[in-house]
Protein backbone atom coordinates (compact mmCIF):
# COMPACT_ATOMS: atom_id res chain seq x y z
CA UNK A 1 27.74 6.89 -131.10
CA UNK A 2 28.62 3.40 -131.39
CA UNK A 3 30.31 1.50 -129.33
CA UNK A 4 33.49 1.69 -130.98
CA UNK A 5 33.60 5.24 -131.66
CA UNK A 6 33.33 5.30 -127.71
CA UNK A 7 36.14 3.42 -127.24
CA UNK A 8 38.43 5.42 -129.91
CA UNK A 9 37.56 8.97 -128.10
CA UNK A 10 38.00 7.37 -124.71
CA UNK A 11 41.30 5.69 -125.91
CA UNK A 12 42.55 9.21 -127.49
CA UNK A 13 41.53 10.99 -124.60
CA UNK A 14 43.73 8.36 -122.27
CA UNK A 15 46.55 8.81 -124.68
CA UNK A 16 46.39 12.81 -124.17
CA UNK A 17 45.96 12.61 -120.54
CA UNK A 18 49.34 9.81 -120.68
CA UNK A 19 51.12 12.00 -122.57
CA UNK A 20 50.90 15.18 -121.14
CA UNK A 21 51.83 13.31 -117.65
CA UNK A 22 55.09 12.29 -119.15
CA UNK A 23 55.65 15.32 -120.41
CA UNK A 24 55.29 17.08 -117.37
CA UNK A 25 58.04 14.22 -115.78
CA UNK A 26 60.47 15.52 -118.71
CA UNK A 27 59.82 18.95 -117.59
CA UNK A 28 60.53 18.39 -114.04
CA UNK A 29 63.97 16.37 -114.81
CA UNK A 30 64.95 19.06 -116.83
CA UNK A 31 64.34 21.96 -113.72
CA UNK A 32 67.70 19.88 -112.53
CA UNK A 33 68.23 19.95 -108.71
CA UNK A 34 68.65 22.69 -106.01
CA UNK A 35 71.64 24.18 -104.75
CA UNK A 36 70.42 23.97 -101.63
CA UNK A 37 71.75 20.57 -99.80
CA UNK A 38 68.39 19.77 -98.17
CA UNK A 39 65.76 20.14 -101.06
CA UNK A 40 68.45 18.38 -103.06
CA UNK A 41 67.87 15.37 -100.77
CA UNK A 42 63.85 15.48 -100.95
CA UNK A 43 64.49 15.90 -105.04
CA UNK A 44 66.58 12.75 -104.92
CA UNK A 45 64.12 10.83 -103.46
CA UNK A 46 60.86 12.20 -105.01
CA UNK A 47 62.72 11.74 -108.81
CA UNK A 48 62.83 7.80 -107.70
CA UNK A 49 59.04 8.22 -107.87
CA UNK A 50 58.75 10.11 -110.61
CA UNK A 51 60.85 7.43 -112.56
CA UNK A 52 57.81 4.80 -111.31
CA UNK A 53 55.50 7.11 -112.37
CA UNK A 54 56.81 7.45 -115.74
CA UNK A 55 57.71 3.71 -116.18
CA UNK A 56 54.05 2.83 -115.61
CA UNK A 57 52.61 5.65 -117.51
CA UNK A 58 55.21 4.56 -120.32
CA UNK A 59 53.81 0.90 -120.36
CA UNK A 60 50.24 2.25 -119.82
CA UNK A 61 50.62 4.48 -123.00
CA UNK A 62 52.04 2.06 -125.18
CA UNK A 63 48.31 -0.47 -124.10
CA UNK A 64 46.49 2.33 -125.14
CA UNK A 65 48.40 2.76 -128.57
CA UNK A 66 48.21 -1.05 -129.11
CA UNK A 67 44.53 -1.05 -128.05
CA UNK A 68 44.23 2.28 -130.59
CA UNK A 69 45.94 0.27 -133.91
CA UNK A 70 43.05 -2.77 -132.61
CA UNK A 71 40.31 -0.53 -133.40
CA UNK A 72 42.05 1.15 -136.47
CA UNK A 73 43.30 4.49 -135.32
């Protein structure tokens, strides 16, 4: 393969991997929180990571796309 080709299935295969990890984020905002007062508080704080995490996956994503209309895909 050439050397671009290599770069267009490792780009793709980023992409995938960045957008089934913000899909998974989605999924675990939408579970909503726990009745219970305790987990509710661990939630709370864990979901302020999660919104990092999906922030930086977010900008990482939209480098690969950019990097992906570069090389004609």
């Amino acid at each position: 393969m050439s050397t671009i080709t290599d770069q267009k299935v490792t780009l793709l295969a980023k992409r995938d991997q960045l957008r089934a990890r913000l899909k998974a984020i989605e999924a675990e905002y939408k579970r909503g929180l726990s009745a219970n007062s305790e987990e509710r508080a661990t939630e709370l704080e864990n979901a302020e990571v999660l919104d990092s995490i999906a922030r930086i996956t977010a900008e990482e994503l939209e480098q690969v796309d950019e990097a992906l209309k570069m090389l004609g895909v």
